[in-house]
Protein backbone atom coordinates (compact mmCIF):
# COMPACT_ATOMS: atom_id res chain seq x y z
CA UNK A 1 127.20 124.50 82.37
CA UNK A 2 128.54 120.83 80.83
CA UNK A 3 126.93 119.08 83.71
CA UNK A 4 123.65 120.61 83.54
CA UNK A 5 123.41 120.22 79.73
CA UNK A 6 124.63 116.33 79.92
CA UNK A 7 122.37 116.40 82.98
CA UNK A 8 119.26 117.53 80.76
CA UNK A 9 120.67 115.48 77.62
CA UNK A 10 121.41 111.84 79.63
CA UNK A 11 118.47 112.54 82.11
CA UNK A 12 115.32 115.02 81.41
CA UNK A 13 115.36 115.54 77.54
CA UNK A 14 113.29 112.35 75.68
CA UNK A 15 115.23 111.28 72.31
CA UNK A 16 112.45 113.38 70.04
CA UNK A 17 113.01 116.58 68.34
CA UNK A 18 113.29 119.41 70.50
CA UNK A 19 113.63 122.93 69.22
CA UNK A 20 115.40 126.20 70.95
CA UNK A 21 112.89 129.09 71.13
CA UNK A 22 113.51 132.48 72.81
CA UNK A 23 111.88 135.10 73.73
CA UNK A 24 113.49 138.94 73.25
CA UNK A 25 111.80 141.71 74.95
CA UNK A 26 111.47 145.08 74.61
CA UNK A 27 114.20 147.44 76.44
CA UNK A 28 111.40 148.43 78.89
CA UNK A 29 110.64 145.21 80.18
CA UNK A 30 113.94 143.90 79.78
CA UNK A 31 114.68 146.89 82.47
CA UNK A 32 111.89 145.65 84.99
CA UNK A 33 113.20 142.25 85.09
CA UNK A 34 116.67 142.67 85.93
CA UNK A 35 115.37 144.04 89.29
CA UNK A 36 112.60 142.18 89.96
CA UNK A 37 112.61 138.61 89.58
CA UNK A 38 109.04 137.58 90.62
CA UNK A 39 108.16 139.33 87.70
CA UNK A 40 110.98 137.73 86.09
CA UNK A 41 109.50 134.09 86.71
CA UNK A 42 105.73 135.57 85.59
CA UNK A 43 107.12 136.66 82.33
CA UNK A 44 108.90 133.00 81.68
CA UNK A 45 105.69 131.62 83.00
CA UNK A 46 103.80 133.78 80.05
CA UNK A 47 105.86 132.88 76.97
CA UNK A 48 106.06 129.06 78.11
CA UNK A 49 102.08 128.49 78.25
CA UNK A 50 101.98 130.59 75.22
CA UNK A 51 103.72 128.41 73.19
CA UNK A 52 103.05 124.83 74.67
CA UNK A 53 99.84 126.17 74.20
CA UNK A 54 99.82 126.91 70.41
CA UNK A 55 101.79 123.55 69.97
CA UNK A 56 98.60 121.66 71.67
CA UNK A 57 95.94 123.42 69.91
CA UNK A 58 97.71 122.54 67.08
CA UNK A 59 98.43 119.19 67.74
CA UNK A 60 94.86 118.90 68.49
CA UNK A 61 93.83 120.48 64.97
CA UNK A 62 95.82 117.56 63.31
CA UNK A 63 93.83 115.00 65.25
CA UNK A 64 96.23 114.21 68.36
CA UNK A 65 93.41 114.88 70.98
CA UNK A 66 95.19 115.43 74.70
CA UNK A 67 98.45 116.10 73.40
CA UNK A 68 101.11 116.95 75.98
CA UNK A 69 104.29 118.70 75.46
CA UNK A 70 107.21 119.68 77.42
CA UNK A 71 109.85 122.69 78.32
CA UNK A 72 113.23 123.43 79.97
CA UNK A 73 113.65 127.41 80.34
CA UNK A 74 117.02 129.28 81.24
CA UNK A 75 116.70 133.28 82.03
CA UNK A 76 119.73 134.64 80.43
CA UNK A 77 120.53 138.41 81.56
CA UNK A 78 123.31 139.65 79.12
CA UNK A 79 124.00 139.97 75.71
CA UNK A 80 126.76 139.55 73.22
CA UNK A 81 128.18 143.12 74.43
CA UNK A 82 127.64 141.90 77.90
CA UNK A 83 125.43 144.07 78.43
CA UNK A 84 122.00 144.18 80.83
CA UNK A 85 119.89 142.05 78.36
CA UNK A 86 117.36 139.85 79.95
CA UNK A 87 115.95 137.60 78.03
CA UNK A 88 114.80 133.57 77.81
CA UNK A 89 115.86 130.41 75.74
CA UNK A 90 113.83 127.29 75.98
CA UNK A 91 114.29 124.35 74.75
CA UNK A 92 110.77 122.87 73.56
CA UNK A 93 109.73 119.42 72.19
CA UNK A 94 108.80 120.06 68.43
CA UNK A 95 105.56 118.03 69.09
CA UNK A 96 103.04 116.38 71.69
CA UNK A 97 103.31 113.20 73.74
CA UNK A 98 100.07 111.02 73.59
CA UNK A 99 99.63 108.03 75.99
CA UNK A 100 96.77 105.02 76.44
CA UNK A 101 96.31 103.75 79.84
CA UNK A 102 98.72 101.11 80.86
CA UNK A 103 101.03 101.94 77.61
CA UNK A 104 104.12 104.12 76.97
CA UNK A 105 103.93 107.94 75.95
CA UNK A 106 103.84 108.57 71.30
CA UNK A 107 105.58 111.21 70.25
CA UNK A 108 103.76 113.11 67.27
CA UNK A 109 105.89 115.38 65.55
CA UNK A 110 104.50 118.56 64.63
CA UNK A 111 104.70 120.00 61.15
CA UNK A 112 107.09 123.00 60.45
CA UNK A 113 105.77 126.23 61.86
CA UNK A 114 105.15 129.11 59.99
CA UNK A 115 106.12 132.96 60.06
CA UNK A 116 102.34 133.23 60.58
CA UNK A 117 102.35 130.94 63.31
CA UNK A 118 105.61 132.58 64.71
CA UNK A 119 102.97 135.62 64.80
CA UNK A 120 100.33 134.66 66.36
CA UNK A 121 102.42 133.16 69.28
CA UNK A 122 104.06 136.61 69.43
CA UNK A 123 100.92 138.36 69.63
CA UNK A 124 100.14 135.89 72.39
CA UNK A 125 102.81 136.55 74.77
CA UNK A 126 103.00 140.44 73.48
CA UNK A 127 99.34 140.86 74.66
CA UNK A 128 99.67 138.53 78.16
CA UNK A 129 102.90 140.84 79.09
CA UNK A 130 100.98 143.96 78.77
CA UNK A 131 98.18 142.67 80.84
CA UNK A 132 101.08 141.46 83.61
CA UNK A 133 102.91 144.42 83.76
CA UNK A 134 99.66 146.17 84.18
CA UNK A 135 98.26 143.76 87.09
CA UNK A 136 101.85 144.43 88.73
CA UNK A 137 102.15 147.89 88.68
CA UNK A 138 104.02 148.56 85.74
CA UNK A 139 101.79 149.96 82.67
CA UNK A 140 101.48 152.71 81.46
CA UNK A 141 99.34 155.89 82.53
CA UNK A 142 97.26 158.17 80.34
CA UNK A 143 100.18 160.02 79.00
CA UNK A 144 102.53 157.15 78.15
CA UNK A 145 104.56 156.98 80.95
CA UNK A 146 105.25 154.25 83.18
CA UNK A 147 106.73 154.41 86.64
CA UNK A 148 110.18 153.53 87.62
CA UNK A 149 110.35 153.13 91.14
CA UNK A 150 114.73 152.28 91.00
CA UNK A 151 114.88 155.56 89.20
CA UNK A 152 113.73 157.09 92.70
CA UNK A 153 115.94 154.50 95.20
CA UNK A 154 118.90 154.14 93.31
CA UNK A 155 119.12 156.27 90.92
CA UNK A 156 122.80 155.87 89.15
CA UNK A 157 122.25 152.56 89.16
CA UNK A 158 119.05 152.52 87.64
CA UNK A 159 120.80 154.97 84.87
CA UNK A 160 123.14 152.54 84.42
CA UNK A 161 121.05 149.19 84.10
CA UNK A 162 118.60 151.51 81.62
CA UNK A 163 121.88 152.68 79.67
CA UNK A 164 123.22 148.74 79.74
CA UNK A 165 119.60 147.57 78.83
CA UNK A 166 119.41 149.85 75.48
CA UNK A 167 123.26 149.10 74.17
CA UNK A 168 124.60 152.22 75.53
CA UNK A 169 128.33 152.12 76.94
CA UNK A 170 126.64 154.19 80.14
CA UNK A 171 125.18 156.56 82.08
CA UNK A 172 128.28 158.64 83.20
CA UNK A 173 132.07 159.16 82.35
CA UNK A 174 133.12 161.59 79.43
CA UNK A 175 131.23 159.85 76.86
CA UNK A 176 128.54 158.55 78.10
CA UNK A 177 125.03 157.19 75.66
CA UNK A 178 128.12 155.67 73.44
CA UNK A 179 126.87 152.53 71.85
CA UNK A 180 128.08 148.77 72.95
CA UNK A 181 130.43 147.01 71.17
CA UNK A 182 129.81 142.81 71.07
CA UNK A 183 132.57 140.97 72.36
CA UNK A 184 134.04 138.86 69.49
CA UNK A 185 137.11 136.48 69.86
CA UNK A 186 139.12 135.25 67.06
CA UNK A 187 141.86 132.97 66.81
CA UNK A 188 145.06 134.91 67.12
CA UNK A 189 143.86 137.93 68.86
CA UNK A 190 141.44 139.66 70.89
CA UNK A 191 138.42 140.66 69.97
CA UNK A 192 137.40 144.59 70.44
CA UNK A 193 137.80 145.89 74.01
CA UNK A 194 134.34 146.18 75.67
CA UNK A 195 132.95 149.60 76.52
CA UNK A 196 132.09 149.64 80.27
């Protein structure tokens, strides 16, 4: 993990501001890409033209015509309880490159964004994950249901991802639907044990 970050720091990342944005998903489709990882790579492909593309429109509204941005991604897949929680950070220049022929790329920085911007790009990616679950299979019918095809070929592990994916200690033992604990570490002594 050092490498690659002094890798993307020393090598890939310009000296501009970049800003960390991520994308949490609901439990459903959280569920759907811890087993399928085409999907997986759709969904990252979905939130990362969604916002480079608000951040060029809007670098184009303050006058910085063929702006050009740029992206790293990372798919994490747990959370602070270690638990089944798939989900994406990026790391995103706060801006758009520019660049004459025969001359070096200008940075513009963009202005701070909004909650109201924060919404629209939302709405965005909310809207182009419905229509991509639904081109692969995986909306929902007339009476609000949506298949689950690992319920049917592995079914106790499908419980147990689905249990792990909403914060629930599991699917089986004595107590099971229990919630998660997050995994906290201090100084001098452990942190709570985690609930498997």
């Amino acid at each position: 993990m050092a490498g690659h970050t002094a890798h993307l720091v020393d090598h890939v990342l310009p000296p501009v501001a970049v800003r960390q944005r991520v994308s949490s998903l609901p439990h459903r489709v959280r569920y759907l890409l811890a087993w399928d990882h085409d999907l997986c790579k759709a969904v990252v492909g979905v939130f990362l033209r969604a916002v480079m593309g608000f951040l060029r429109a809007r670098a184009a509204r303050d006058g910085i015509a063929n702006g050009r941005g740029g992206a790293v991604a990372m798919v994490q897949r747990f959370g602070a309880a270690l638990n089944l929680n798939v989900h994406v950070h990026a790391l995103v220049v706060d801006g758009a490159f520019t660049r004459a022929p025969s001359a070096r790329p200008v940075f513009h920085q963009n202005a701070p964004i909004t909650d109201a911007d924060l919404e629209v790009v939302l709405n965005t990616v909310a809207r182009r994950v419905v229509r991509l679950l639904g081109r692969r299979g995986h909306g929902v019918d007339a009476d609000g249901f949506a298949p689950d095809r690992w319920a049917d070929e592995v079914p106790v592990l499908a419980g147990m991802a689905s249990a792990s994916v909403s914060s629930r200690a599991g699917a089986t033992g004595p107590r099971p639907r229990r919630p998660t604990m997050d995994v906290t570490f201090t100084g001098r002594r452990p942190g709570p044990v985690l609930a498997c």
